[in-house]
C-alpha atoms as a PDB file:
ATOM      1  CA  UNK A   1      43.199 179.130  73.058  1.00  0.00           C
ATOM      2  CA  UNK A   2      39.788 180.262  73.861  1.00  0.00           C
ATOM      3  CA  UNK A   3      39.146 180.993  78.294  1.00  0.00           C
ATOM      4  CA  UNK A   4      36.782 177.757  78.127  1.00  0.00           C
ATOM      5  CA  UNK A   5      39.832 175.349  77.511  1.00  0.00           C
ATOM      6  CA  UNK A   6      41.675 177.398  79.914  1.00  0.00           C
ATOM      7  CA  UNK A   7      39.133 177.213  82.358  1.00  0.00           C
ATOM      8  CA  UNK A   8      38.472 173.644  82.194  1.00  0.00           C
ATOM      9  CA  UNK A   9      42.284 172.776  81.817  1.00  0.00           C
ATOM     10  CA  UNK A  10      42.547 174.191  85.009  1.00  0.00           C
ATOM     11  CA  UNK A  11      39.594 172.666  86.762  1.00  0.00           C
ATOM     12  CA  UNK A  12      40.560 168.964  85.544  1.00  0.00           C
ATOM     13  CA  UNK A  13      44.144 170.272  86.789  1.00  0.00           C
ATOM     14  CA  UNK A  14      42.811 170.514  90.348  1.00  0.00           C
ATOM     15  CA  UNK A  15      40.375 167.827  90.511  1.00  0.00           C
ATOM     16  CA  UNK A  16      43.298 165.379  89.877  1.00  0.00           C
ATOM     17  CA  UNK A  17      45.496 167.232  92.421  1.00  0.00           C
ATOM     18  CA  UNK A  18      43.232 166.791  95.018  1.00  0.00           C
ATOM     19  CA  UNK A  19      42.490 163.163  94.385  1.00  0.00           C
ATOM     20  CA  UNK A  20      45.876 162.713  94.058  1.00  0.00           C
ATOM     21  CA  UNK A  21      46.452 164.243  97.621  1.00  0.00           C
ATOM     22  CA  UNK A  22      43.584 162.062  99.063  1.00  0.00           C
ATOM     23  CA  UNK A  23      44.902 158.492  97.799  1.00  0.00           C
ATOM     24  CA  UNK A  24      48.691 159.431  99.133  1.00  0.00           C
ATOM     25  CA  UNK A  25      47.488 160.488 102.416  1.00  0.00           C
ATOM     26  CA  UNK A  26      45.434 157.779 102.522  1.00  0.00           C
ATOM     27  CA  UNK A  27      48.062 155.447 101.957  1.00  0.00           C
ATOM     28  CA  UNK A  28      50.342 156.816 104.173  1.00  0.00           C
ATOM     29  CA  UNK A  29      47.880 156.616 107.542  1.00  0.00           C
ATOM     30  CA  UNK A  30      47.483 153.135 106.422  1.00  0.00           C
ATOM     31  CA  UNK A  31      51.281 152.664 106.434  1.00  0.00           C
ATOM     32  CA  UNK A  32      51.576 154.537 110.049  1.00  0.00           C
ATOM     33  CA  UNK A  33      48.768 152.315 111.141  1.00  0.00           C
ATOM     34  CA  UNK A  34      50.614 149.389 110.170  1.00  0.00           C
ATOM     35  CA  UNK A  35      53.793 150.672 111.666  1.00  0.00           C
ATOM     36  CA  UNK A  36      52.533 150.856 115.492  1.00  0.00           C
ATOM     37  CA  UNK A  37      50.474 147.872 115.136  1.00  0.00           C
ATOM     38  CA  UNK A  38      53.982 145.699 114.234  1.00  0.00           C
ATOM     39  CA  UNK A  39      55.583 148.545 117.022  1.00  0.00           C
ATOM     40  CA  UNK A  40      53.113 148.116 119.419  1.00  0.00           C
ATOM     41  CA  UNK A  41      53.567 143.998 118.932  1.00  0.00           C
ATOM     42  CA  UNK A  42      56.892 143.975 119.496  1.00  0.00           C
ATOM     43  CA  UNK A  43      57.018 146.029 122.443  1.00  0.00           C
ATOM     44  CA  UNK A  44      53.859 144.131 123.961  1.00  0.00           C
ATOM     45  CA  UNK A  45      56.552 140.912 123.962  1.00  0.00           C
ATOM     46  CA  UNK A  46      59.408 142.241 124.912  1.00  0.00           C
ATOM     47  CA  UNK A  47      57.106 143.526 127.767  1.00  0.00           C
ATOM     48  CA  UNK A  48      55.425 140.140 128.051  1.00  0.00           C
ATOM     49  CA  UNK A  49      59.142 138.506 128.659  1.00  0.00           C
ATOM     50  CA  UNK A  50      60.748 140.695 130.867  1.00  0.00           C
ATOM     51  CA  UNK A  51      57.988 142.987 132.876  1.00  0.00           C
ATOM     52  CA  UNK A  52      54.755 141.073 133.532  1.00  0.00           C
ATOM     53  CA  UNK A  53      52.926 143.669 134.766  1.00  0.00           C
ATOM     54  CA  UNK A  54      53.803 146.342 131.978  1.00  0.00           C
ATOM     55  CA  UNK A  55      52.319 144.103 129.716  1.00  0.00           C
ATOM     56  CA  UNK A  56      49.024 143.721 131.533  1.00  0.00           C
ATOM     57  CA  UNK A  57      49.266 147.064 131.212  1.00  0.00           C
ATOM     58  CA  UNK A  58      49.366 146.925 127.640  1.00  0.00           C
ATOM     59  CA  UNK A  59      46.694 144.325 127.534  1.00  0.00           C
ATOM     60  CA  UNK A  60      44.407 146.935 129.301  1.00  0.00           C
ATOM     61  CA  UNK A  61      44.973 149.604 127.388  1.00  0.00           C
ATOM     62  CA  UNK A  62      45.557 148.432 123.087  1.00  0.00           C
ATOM     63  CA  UNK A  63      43.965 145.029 123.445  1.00  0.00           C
ATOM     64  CA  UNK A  64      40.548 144.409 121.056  1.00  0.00           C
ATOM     65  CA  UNK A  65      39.177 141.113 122.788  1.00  0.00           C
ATOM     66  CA  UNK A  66      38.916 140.015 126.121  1.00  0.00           C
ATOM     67  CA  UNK A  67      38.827 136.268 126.557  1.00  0.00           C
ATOM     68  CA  UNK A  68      37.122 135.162 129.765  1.00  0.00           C
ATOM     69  CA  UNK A  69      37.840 131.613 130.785  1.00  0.00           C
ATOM     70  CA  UNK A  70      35.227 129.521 133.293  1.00  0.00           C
ATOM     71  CA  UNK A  71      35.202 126.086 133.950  1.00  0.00           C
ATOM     72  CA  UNK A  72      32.170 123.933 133.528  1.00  0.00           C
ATOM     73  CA  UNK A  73      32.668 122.144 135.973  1.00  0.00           C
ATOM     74  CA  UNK A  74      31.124 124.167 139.321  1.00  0.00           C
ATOM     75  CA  UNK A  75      33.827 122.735 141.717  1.00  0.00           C
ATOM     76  CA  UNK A  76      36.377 124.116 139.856  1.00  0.00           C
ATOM     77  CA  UNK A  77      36.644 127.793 140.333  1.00  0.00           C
ATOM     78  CA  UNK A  78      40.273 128.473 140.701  1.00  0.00           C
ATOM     79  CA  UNK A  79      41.390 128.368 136.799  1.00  0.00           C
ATOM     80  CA  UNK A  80      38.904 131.130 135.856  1.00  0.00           C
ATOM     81  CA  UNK A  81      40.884 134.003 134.323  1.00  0.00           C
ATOM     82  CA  UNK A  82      40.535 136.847 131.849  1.00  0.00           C
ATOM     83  CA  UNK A  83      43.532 137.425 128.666  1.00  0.00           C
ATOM     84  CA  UNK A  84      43.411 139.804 127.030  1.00  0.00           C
ATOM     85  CA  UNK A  85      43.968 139.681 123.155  1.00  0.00           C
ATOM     86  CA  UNK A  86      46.452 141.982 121.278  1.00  0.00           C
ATOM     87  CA  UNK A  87      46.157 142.992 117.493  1.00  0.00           C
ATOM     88  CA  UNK A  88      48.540 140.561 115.583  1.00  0.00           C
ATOM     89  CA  UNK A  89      49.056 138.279 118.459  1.00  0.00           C
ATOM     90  CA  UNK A  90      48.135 134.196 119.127  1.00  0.00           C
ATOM     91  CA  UNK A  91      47.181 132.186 122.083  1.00  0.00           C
ATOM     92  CA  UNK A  92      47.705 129.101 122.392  1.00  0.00           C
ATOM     93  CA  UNK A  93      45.249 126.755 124.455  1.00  0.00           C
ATOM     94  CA  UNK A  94      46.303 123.091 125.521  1.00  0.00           C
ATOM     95  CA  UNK A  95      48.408 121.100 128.130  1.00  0.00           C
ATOM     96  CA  UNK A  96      51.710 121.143 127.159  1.00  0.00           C
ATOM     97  CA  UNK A  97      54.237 123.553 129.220  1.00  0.00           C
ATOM     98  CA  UNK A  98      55.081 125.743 126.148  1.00  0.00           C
ATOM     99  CA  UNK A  99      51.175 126.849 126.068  1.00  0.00           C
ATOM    100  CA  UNK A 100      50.043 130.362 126.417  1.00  0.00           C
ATOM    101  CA  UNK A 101      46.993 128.991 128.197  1.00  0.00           C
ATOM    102  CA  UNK A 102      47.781 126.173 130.131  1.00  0.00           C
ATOM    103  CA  UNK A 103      45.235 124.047 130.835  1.00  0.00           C
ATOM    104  CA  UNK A 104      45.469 120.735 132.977  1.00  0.00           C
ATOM    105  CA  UNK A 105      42.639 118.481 131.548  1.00  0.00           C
ATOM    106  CA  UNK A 106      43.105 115.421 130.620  1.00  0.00           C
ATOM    107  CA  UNK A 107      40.221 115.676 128.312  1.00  0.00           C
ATOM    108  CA  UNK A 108      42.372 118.343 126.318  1.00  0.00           C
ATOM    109  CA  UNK A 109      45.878 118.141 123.351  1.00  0.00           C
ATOM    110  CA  UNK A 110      48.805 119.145 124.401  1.00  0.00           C
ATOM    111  CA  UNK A 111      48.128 122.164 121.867  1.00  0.00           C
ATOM    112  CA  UNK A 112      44.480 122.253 121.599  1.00  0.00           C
ATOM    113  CA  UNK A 113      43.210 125.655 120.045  1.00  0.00           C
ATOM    114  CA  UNK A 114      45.157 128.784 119.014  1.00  0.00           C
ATOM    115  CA  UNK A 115      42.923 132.104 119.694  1.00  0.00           C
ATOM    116  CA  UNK A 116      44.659 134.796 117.082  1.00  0.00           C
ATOM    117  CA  UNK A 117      44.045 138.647 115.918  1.00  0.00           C
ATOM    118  CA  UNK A 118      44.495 140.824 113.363  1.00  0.00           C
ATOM    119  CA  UNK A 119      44.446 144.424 113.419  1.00  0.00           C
ATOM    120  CA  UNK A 120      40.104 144.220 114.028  1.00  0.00           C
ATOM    121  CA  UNK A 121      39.301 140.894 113.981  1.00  0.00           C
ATOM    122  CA  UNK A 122      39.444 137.718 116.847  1.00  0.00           C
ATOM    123  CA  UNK A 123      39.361 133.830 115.332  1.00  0.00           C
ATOM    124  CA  UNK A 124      39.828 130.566 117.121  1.00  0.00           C
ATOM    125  CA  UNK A 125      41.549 127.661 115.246  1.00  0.00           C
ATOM    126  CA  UNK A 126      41.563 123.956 115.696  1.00  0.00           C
ATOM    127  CA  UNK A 127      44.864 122.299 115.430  1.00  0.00           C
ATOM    128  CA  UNK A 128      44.509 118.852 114.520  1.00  0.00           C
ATOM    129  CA  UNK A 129      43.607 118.171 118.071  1.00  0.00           C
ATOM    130  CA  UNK A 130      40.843 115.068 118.628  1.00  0.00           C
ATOM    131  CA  UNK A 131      39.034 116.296 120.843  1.00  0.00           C
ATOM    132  CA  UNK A 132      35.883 119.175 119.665  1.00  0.00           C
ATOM    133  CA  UNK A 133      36.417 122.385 119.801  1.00  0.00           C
ATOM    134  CA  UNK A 134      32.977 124.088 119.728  1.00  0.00           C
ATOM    135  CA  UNK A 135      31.537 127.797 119.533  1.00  0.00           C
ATOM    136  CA  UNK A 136      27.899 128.463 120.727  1.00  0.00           C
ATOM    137  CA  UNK A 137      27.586 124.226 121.103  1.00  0.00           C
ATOM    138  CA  UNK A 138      28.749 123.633 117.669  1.00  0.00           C
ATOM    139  CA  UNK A 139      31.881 121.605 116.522  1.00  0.00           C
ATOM    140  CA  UNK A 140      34.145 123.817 114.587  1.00  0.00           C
ATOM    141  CA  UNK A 141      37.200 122.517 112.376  1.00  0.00           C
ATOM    142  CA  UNK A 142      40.138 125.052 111.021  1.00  0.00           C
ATOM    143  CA  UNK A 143      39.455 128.731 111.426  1.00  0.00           C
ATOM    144  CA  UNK A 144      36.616 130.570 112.395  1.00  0.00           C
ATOM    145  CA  UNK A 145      36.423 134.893 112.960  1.00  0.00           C
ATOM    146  CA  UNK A 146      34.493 135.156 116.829  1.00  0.00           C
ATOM    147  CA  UNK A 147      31.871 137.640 117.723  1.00  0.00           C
ATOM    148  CA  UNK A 148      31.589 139.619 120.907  1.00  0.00           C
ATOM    149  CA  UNK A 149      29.538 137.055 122.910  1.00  0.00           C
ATOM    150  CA  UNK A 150      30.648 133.701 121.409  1.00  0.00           C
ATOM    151  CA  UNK A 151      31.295 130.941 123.844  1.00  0.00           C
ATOM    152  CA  UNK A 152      33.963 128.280 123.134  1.00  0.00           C
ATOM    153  CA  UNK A 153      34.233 125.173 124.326  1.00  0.00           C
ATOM    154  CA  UNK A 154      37.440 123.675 124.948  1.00  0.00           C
ATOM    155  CA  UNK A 155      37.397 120.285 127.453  1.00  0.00           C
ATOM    156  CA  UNK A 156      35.945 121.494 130.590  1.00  0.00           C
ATOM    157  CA  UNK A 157      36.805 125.325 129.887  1.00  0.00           C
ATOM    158  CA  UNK A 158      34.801 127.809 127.984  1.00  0.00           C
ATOM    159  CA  UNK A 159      36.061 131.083 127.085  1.00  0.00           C
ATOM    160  CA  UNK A 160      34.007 134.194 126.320  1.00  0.00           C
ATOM    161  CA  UNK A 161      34.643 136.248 123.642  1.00  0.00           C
ATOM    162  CA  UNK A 162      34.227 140.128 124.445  1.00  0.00           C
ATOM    163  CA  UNK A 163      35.524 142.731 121.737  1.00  0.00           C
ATOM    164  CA  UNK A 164      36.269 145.290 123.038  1.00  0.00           C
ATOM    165  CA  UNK A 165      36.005 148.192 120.347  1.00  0.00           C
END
């Protein structure tokens, strides 16, 4: 064996250690990551249940979106309200008691519109309520990702969308 096959043996050698090293660290912050998000989930509604104000807490501190909720209608002032959107969670909009985000409008399902993350991303989705759902004035039907800045419509509500990272 001649000291260029050596050489290059060796080279090739630590080239493929090193990507080797880079994919399984790579994978493993990606596992981590998923980890506390599902952690960080959990704890967020146990919190939710039992400790109101931890939670908000939470909200504050890990959420991505912030919805911010205004009635149309200029007489109504008292159901503004902010929520605050956790990775991996869903809120759902509409009349009925069980609702995350009760609203009492007549004009409104008893589960109107579910707002929902992932790890990044904020979507709104229909469901199979009557009455329009729109974003920016625009009727909207299943699921649809939200922008920092998008307005939706939901009876006499609209909610702002503001990401927050």
């Amino acid at each position: 064996m001649d000291i260029a096959t050596v050489l290059i043996s060796g080279a090739v050698g630590a080239v493929t250690s090193a990507i080797t090293a880079y994919f399984t660290s790579k994978m493993k912050v990606s596992e981590e990551r998923e980890k506390w998000s599902r952690e960080l989930t959990q704890k967020y509604a146990e919190a939710l249940a039992t400790s109101p104000g931890v939670a908000a807490n939470m909200a504050r501190q890990y959420g991505i979106a912030v919805l911010v909720m205004r009635s149309r209608v200029a007489t109504d002032a008292r159901s503004e309200g902010k929520y605050f959107i956790m990775p991996n969670s869903r809120h759902v909009v509409g009349r009925a008691p069980d609702c995350d985000i009760n609203l009492d409008d007549p004009a409104i399902s008893h589960h109107q519109v579910a707002f929902s993350a992932d790890s990044s991303d904020v979507y709104v989705e229909t469901m199979g309520a009557r009455n329009p759902i729109l974003i920016n004035g625009k009727e909207i039907e299943g699921r649809v990702r939200l922008g920092s800045g998008d307005h939706v419509t939901v009876g006499k509500m609209r909610f702002e969308v503001l990401l927050l990272s």
